[in-house]
Protein backbone atom coordinates (compact mmCIF):
# COMPACT_ATOMS: atom_id res chain seq x y z
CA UNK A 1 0.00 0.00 0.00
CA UNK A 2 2.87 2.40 1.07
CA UNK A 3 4.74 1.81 -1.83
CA UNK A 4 2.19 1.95 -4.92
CA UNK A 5 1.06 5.68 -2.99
CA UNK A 6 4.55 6.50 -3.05
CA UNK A 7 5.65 5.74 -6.68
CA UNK A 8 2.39 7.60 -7.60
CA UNK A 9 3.65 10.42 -5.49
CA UNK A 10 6.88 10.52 -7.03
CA UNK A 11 5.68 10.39 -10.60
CA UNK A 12 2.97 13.22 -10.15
CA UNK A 13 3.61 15.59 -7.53
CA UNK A 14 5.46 18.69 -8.71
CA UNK A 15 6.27 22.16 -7.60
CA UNK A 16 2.90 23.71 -8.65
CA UNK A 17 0.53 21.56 -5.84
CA UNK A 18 1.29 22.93 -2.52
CA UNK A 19 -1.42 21.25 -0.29
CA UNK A 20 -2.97 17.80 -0.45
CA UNK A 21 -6.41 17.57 0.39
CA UNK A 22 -8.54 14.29 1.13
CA UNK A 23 -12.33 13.70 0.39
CA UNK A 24 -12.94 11.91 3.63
CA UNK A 25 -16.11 10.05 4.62
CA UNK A 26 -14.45 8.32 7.46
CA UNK A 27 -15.20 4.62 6.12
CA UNK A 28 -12.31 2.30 5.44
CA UNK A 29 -11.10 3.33 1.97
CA UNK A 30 -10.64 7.12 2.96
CA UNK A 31 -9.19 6.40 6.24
CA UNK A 32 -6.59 4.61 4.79
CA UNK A 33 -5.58 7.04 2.29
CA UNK A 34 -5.28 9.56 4.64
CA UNK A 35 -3.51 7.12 6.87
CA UNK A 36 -0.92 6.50 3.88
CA UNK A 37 -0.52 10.39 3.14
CA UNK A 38 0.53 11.27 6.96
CA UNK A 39 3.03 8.85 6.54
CA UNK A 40 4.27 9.71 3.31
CA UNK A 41 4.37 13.47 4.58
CA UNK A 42 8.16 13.33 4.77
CA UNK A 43 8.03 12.47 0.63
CA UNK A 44 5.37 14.80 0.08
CA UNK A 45 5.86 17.64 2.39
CA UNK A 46 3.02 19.20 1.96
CA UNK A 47 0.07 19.98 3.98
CA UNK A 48 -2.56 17.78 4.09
CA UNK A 49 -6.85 19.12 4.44
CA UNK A 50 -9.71 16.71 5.10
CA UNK A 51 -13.41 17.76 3.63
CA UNK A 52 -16.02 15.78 5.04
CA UNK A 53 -19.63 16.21 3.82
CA UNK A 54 -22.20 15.72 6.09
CA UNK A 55 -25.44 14.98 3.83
CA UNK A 56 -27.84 14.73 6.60
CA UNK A 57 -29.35 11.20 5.00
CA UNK A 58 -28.00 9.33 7.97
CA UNK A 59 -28.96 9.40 11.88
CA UNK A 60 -25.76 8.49 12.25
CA UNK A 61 -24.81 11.70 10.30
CA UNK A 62 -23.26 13.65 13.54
CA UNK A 63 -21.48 11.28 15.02
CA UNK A 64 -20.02 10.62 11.70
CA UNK A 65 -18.55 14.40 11.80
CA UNK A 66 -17.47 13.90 15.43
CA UNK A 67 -15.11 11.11 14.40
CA UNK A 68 -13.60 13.49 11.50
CA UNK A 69 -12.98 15.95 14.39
CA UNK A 70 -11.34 13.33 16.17
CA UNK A 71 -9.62 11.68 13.40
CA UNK A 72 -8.09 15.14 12.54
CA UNK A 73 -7.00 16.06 15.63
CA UNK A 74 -4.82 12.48 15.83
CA UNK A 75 -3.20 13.18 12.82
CA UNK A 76 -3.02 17.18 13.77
CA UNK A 77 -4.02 18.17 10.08
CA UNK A 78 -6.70 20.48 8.87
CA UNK A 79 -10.16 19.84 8.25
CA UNK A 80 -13.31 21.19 7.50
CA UNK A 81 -16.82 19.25 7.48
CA UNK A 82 -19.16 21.20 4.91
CA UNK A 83 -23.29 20.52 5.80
CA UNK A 84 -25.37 20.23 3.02
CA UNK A 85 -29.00 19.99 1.62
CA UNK A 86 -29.65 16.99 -0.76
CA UNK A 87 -32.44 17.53 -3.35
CA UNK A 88 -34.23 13.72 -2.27
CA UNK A 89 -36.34 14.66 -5.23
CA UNK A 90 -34.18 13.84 -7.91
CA UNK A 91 -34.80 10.48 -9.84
CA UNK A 92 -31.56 9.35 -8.33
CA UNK A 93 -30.97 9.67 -5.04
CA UNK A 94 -27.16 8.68 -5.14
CA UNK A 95 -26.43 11.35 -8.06
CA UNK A 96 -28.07 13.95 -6.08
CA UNK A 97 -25.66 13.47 -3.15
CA UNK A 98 -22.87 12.99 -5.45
CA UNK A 99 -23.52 16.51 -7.25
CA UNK A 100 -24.38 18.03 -3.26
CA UNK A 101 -21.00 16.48 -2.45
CA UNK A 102 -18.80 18.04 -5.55
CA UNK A 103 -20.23 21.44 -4.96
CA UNK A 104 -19.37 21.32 -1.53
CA UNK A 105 -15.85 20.04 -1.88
CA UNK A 106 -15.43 22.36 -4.70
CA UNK A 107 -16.58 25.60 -2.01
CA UNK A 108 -13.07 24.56 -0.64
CA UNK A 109 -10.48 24.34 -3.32
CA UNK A 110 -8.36 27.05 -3.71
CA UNK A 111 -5.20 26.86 -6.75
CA UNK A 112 -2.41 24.66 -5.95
CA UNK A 113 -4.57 22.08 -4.20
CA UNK A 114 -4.87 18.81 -5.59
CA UNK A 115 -8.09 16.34 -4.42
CA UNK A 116 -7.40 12.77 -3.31
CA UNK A 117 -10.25 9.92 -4.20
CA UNK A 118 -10.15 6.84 -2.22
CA UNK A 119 -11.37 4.84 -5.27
CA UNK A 120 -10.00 1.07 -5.48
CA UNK A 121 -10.58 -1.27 -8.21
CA UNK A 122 -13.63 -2.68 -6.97
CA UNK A 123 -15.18 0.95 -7.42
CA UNK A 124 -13.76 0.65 -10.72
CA UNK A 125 -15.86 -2.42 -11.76
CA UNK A 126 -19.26 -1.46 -10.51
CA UNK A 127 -18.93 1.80 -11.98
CA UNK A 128 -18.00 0.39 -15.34
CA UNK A 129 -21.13 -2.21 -14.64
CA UNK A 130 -23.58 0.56 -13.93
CA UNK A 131 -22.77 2.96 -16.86
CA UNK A 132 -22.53 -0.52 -19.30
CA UNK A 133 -26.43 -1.12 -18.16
CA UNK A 134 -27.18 2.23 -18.58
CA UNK A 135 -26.21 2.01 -21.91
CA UNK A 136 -23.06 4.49 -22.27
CA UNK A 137 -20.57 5.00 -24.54
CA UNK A 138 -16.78 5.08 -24.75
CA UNK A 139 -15.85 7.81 -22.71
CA UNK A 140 -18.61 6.64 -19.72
CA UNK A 141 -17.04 2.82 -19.76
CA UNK A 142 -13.41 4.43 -19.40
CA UNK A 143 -14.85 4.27 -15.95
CA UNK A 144 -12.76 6.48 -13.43
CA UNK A 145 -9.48 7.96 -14.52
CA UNK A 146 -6.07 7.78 -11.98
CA UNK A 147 -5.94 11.24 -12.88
CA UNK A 148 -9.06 13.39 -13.97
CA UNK A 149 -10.81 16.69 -13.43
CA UNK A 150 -13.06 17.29 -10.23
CA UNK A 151 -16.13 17.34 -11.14
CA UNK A 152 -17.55 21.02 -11.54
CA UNK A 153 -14.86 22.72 -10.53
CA UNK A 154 -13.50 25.71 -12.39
CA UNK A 155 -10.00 25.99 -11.42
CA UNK A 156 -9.01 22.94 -13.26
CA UNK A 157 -7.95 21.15 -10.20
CA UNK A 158 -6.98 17.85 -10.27
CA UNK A 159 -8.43 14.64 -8.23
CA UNK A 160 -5.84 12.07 -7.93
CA UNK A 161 -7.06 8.16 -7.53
CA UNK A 162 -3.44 6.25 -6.32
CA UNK A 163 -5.89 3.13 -4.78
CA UNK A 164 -7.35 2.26 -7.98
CA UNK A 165 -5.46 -0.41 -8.78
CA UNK A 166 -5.56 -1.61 -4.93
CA UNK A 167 -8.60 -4.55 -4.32
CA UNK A 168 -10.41 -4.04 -1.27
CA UNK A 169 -9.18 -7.04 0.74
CA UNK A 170 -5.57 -4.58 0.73
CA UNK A 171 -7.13 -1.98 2.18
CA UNK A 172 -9.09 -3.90 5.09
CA UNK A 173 -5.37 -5.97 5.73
CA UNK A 174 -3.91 -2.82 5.60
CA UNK A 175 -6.53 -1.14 8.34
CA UNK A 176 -6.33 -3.87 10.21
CA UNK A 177 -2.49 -4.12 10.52
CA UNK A 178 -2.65 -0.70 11.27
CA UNK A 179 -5.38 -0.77 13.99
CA UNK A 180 -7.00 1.57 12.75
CA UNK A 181 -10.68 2.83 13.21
CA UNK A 182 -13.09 3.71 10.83
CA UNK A 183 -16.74 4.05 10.39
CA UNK A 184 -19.59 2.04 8.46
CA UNK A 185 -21.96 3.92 6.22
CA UNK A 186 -25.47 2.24 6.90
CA UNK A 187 -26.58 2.94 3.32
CA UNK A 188 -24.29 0.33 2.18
CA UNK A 189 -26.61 -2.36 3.08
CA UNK A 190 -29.71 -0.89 1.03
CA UNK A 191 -29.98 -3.31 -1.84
CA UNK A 192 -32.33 -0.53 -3.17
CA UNK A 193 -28.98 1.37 -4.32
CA UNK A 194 -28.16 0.22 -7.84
CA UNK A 195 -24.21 0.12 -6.63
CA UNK A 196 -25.00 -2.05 -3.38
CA UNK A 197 -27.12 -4.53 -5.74
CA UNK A 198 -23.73 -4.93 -7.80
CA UNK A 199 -21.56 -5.48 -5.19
CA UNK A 200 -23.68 -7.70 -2.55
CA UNK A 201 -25.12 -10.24 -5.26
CA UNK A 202 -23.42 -9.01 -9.01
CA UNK A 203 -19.62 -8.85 -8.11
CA UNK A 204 -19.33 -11.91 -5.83
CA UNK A 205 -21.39 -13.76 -8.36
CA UNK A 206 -18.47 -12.59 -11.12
CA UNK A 207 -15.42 -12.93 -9.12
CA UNK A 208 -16.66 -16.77 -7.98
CA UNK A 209 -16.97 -17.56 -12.15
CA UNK A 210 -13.96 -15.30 -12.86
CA UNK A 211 -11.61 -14.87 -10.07
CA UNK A 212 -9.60 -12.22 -12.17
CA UNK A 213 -13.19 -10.35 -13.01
CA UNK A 214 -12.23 -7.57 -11.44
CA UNK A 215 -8.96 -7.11 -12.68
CA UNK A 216 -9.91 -7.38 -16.00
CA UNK A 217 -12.65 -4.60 -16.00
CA UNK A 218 -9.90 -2.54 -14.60
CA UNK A 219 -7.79 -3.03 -17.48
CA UNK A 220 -10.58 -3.11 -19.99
CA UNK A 221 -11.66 0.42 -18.72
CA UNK A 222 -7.85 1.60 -18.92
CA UNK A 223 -8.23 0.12 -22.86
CA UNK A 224 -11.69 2.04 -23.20
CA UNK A 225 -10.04 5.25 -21.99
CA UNK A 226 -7.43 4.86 -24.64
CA UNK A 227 -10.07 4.45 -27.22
CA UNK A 228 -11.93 7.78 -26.17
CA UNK A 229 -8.43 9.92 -26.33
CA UNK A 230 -8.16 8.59 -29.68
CA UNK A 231 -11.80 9.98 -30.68
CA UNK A 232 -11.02 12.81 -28.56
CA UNK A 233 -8.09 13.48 -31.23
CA UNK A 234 -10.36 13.06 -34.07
CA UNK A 235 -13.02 15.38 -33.00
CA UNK A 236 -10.11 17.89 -32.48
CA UNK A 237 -9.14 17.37 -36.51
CA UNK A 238 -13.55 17.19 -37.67
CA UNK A 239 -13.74 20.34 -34.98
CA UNK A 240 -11.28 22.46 -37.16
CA UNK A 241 -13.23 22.13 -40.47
CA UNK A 242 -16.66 22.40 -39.49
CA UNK A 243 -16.64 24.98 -36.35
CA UNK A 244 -17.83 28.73 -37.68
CA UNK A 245 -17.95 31.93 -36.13
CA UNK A 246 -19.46 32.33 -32.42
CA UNK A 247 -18.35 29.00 -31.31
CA UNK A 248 -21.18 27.51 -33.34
CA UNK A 249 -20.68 24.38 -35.70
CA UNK A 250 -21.34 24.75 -39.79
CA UNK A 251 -24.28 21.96 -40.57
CA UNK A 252 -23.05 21.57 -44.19
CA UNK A 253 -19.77 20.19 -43.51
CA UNK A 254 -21.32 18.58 -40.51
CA UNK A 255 -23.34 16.69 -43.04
CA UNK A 256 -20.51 15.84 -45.29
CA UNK A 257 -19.14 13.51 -42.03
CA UNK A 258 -20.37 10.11 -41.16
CA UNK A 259 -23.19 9.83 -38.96
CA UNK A 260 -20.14 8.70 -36.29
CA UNK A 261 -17.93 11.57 -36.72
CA UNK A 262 -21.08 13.96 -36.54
CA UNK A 263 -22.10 12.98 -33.25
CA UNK A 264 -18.19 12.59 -32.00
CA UNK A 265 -17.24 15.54 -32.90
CA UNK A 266 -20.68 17.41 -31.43
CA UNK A 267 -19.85 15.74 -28.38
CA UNK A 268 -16.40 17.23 -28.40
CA UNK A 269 -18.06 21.08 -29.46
CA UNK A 270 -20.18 20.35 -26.51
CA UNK A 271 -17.28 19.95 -24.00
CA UNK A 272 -15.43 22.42 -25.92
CA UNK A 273 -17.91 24.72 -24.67
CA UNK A 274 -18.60 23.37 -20.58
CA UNK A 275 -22.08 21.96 -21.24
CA UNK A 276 -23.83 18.48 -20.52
CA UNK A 277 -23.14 16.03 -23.14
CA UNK A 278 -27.17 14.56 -24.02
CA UNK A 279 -28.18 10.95 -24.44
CA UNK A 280 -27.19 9.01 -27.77
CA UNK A 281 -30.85 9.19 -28.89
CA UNK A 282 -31.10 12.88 -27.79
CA UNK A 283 -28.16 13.73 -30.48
CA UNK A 284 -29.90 11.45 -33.24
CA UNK A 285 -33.16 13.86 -32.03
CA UNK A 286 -30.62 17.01 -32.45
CA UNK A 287 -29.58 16.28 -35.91
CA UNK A 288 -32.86 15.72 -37.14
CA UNK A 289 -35.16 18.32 -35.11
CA UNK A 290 -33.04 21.04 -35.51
CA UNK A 291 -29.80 20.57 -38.02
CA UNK A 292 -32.93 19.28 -40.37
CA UNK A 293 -35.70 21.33 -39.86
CA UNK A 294 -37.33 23.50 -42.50
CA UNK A 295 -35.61 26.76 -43.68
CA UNK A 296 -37.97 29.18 -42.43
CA UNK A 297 -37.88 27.11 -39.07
CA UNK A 298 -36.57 28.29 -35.77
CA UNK A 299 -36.12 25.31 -33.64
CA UNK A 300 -35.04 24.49 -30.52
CA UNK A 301 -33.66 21.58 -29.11
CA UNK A 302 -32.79 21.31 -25.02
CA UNK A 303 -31.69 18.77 -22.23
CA UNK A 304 -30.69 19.83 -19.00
CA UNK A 305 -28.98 22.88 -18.93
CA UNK A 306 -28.25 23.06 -22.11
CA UNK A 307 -30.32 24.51 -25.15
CA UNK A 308 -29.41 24.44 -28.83
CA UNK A 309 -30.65 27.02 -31.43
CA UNK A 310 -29.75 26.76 -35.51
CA UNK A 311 -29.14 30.57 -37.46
CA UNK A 312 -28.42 30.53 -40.65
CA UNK A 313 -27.03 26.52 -41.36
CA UNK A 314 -25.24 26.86 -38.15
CA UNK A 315 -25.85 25.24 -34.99
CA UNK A 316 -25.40 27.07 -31.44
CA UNK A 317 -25.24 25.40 -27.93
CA UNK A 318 -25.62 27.36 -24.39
CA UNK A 319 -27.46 27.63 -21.24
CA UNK A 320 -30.42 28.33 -20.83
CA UNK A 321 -31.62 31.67 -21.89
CA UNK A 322 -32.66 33.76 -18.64
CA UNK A 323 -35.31 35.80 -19.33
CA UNK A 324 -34.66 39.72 -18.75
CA UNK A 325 -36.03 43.08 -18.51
CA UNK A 326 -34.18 44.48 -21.95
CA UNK A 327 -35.08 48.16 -20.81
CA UNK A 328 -32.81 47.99 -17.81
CA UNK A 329 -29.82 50.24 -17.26
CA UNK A 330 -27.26 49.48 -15.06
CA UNK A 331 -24.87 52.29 -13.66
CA UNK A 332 -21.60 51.21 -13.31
CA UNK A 333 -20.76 53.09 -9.70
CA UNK A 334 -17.20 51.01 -8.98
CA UNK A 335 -15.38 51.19 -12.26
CA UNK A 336 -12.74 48.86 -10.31
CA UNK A 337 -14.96 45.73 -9.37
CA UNK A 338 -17.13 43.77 -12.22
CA UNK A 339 -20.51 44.40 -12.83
CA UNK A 340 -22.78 41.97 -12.74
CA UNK A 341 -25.58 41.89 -15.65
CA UNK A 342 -29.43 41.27 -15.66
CA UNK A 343 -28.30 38.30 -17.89
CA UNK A 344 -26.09 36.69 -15.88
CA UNK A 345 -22.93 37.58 -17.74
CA UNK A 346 -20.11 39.10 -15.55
CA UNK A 347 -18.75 42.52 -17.08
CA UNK A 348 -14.54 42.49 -15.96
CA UNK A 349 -12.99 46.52 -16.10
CA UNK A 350 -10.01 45.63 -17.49
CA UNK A 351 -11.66 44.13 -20.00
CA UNK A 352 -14.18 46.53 -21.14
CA UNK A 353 -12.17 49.69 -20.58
CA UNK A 354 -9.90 48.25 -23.90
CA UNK A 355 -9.96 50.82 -26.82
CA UNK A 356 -12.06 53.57 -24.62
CA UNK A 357 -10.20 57.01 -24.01
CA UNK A 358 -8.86 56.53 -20.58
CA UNK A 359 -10.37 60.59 -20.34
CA UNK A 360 -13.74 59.22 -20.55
CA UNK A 361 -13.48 55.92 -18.60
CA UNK A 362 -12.17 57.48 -15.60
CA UNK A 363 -14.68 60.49 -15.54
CA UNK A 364 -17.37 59.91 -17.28
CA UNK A 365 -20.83 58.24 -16.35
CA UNK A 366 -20.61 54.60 -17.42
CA UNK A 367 -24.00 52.39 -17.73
CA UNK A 368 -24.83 49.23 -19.47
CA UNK A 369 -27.91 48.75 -21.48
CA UNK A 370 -29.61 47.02 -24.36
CA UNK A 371 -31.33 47.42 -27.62
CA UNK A 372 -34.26 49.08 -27.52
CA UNK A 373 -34.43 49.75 -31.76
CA UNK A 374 -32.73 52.81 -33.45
CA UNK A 375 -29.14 53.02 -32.22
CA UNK A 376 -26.62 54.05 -34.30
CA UNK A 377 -23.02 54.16 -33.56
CA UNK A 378 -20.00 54.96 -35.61
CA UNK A 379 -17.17 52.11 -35.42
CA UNK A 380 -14.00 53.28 -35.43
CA UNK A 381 -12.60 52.98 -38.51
CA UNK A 382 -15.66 54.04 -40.62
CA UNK A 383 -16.81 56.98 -42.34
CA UNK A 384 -20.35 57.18 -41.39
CA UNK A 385 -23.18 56.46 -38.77
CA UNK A 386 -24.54 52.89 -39.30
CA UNK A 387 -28.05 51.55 -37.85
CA UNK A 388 -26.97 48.83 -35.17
CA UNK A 389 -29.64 46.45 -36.00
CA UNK A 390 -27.73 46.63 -39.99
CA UNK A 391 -24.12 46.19 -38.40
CA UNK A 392 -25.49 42.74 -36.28
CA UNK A 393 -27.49 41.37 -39.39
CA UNK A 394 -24.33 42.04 -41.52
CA UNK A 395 -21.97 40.55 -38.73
CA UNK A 396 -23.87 37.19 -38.87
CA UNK A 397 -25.14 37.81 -34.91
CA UNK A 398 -27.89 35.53 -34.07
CA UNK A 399 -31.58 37.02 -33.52
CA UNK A 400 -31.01 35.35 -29.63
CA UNK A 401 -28.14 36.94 -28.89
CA UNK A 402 -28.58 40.74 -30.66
CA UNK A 403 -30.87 41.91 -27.50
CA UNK A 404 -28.17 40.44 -25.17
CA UNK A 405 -25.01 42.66 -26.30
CA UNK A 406 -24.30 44.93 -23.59
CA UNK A 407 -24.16 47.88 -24.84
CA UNK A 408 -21.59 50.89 -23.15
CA UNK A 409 -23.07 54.21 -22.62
CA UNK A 410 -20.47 56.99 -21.56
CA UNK A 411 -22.98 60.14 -20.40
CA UNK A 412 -25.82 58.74 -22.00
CA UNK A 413 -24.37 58.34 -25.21
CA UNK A 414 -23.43 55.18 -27.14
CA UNK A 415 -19.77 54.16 -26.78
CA UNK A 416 -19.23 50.78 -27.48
CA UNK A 417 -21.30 47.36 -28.39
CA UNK A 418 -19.30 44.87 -26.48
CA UNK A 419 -17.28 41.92 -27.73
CA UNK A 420 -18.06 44.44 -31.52
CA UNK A 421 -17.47 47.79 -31.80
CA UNK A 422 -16.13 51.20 -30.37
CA UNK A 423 -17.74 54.54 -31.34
CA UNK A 424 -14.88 56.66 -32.90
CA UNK A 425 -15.73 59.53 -30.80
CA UNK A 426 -14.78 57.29 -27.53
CA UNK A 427 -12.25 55.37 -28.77
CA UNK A 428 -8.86 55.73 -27.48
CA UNK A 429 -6.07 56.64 -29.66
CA UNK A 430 -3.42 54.37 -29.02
CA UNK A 431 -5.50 50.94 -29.40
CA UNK A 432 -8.70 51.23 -31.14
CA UNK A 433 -9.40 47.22 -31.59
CA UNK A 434 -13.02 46.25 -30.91
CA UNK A 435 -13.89 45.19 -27.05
């Protein structure tokens, strides 16, 4: 146990991760990670974190978080133990806490942490067994990575798995050798749980026709995830000659592909752009509902979270639309924080303040607002005053997005259409590129 965490310490810890931290439940696997890392401290030397969530689906939830407390305090490392409030509504109860969990760990990771998993290869197997019932593809039976994202999190932290190759009769010998103390999750007995079924009457079932069952998921899973960086590679090449302007895709070279490398490389648009991949049959529906619908059409195809919209043979993906009052005007009073807009979208100074005459930024009245019909600005660069509404048709901007431009208003007056153009009597001299 010692020595596979410390060859996967030595290959993968560099100068950039300055603090370990553990997702710790306080059952057997996570205990002995966390067991392994104090020990390995003089290798590492680096401080080490606990995050416990306490879901609140347990009676025995408090005591739970009482022996974290404890457990900290014998090792004399940090620790935190985040409460939160599972949505039991959700189809799945498990994914619910799973997504409750993530958010909460992620409410703790700051840069230069890295997250420890306490995964083993049993894990492994009945999440490849779960996703191959539910019908996934490649990328789901790759299973878990030794090295992947977390989940949600937008600092591109890492979570690190070093027990996934370990079985689970290691990390009870090594618990028990070790004397340590751990707790049992009562939910592990509910048959009810689609992972407990596997593992109480599936896996034994497997393992007694197939001692090596087990192991060979593993490895079939490390094969799958090959497979999917492959694909991943080809999307990148199909990406390159059918993406278009706006981050949207081009549906007549999209149509020139096989069905295969259509939905591959809309899959890899889709994570290109930090949205929920849909169900198989969901982008057969996408292709055909929306990519195929009649010319004077303006569908509208959505999952969870994510909507698409076609303009002009091109396909767009994004969150949902929030619906907004589009005669609202927002003063900018702190021109040295970011501005938060009725849409959602987060306005950053340095950012907008690019190509305006520092004169004006600095003392003038600065507001955001929208189209209302009839604006005309001058870009920079151009002789004359041009309608707005011409200069977004002509640009190629989608009917969705033209009443969700911010615009800039310096004392009232028209300065800038962000992320397009600068009026020429605002702009500054010395860089007059659009915002």
């Amino acid at each position: 146990m010692l020595t596979t965490v410390k060859k996967f310490i030595q290959q993968h810890l560099n100068s950039k991760i300055q603090r370990l931290v553990v997702a710790y439940s306080g059952g057997v696997d996570s205990h002995v990670l966390l067991d392994v890392l104090v020990a390995l401290q003089h290798l590492h030397q680096r401080p080490i974190k606990v995050i416990h969530v306490h879901h609140g689906l347990s009676q025995y939830a408090d005591d739970w978080a009482n022996h974290v407390q404890q457990t900290a305090q014998h090792y004399q490392i940090d620790y935190v133990i985040k409460c939160v409030q599972v949505n039991q509504q959700q189809a799945s109860l498990e994914d619910a806490a799973r997504q409750a969990r993530y958010q909460a760990i992620n409410q703790e990771l700051i840069r230069g942490d890295v997250l420890f998993l306490a995964h083993h290869q049993q894990d492994q197997a009945e999440t490849f067994l779960l996703r191959l019932l539910r019908g996934t593809g490649v990328k789901g039976l790759g299973a878990m990575g030794v090295i992947s994202p977390v989940l949600f999190n937008q600092l591109s932290i890492q979570a690190w798995r070093p027990l996934l190759g370990i079985t689970k009769a290691q990390i009870l010998s090594y618990a028990q050798q070790r004397q340590l103390v751990w707790i049992e999750d009562d939910s592990n007995t509910d048959d009810s749980l689609g992972r407990n079924y596997l593992r109480h009457h599936i896996v034994p079932v497997l393992q007694q026709r197939w001692p090596q069952a087990l192991d060979k998921i593993g490895a079939a899973s490390q094969r799958l995830q090959e497979a999917e960086q492959l694909l991943q590679d080809l999307a990148a090449i199909d990406y390159q000659q059918v993406q278009d302007k706006f981050d949207s895709l081009n549906i007549s070279r999209l149509a020139e592909l096989s069905e295969a490398r259509r939905h591959n490389v809309m899959r890899y648009w889709l994570q290109q752009l930090g949205l929920n991949l849909p169900e198989y049959q969901q982008l057969v529906k996408l292709w055909s509902e929306v990519c195929l619908a009649k010319d004077d059409a303006q569908p509208l195809y959505y999952w969870p979270t994510v909507e698409v919209r076609r303009y002009r043979q091109c396909l767009f993906a994004m969150r949902p639309l929030l619906a907004f009052d589009k005669k609202t005007s927002v003063i900018w009073h702190n021109k040295q924080q970011t501005l938060l807009l009725p849409t959602g979208q987060i306005l950053e100074p340095i950012q907008v303040q690019q190509g305006i005459a520092a004169q004006y930024w600095q003392n003038g009245q600065i507001s955001i607002g929208y189209r209302q019909g009839g604006e005309k600005i001058r870009p920079v660069g151009r002789q004359h005053h041009h309608d707005l509404k011409k200069l977004l048709q002509a640009e190629g901007v989608p009917t969705w997005q033209r009443e969700r431009i911010p615009l800039l208003y310096i004392n009232q007056q028209l300065a800038a259409v962000l992320g397009y153009w600068i009026a020429q009597e605002f702009a500054s001299t010395e860089d007059t590129h659009c915002v």
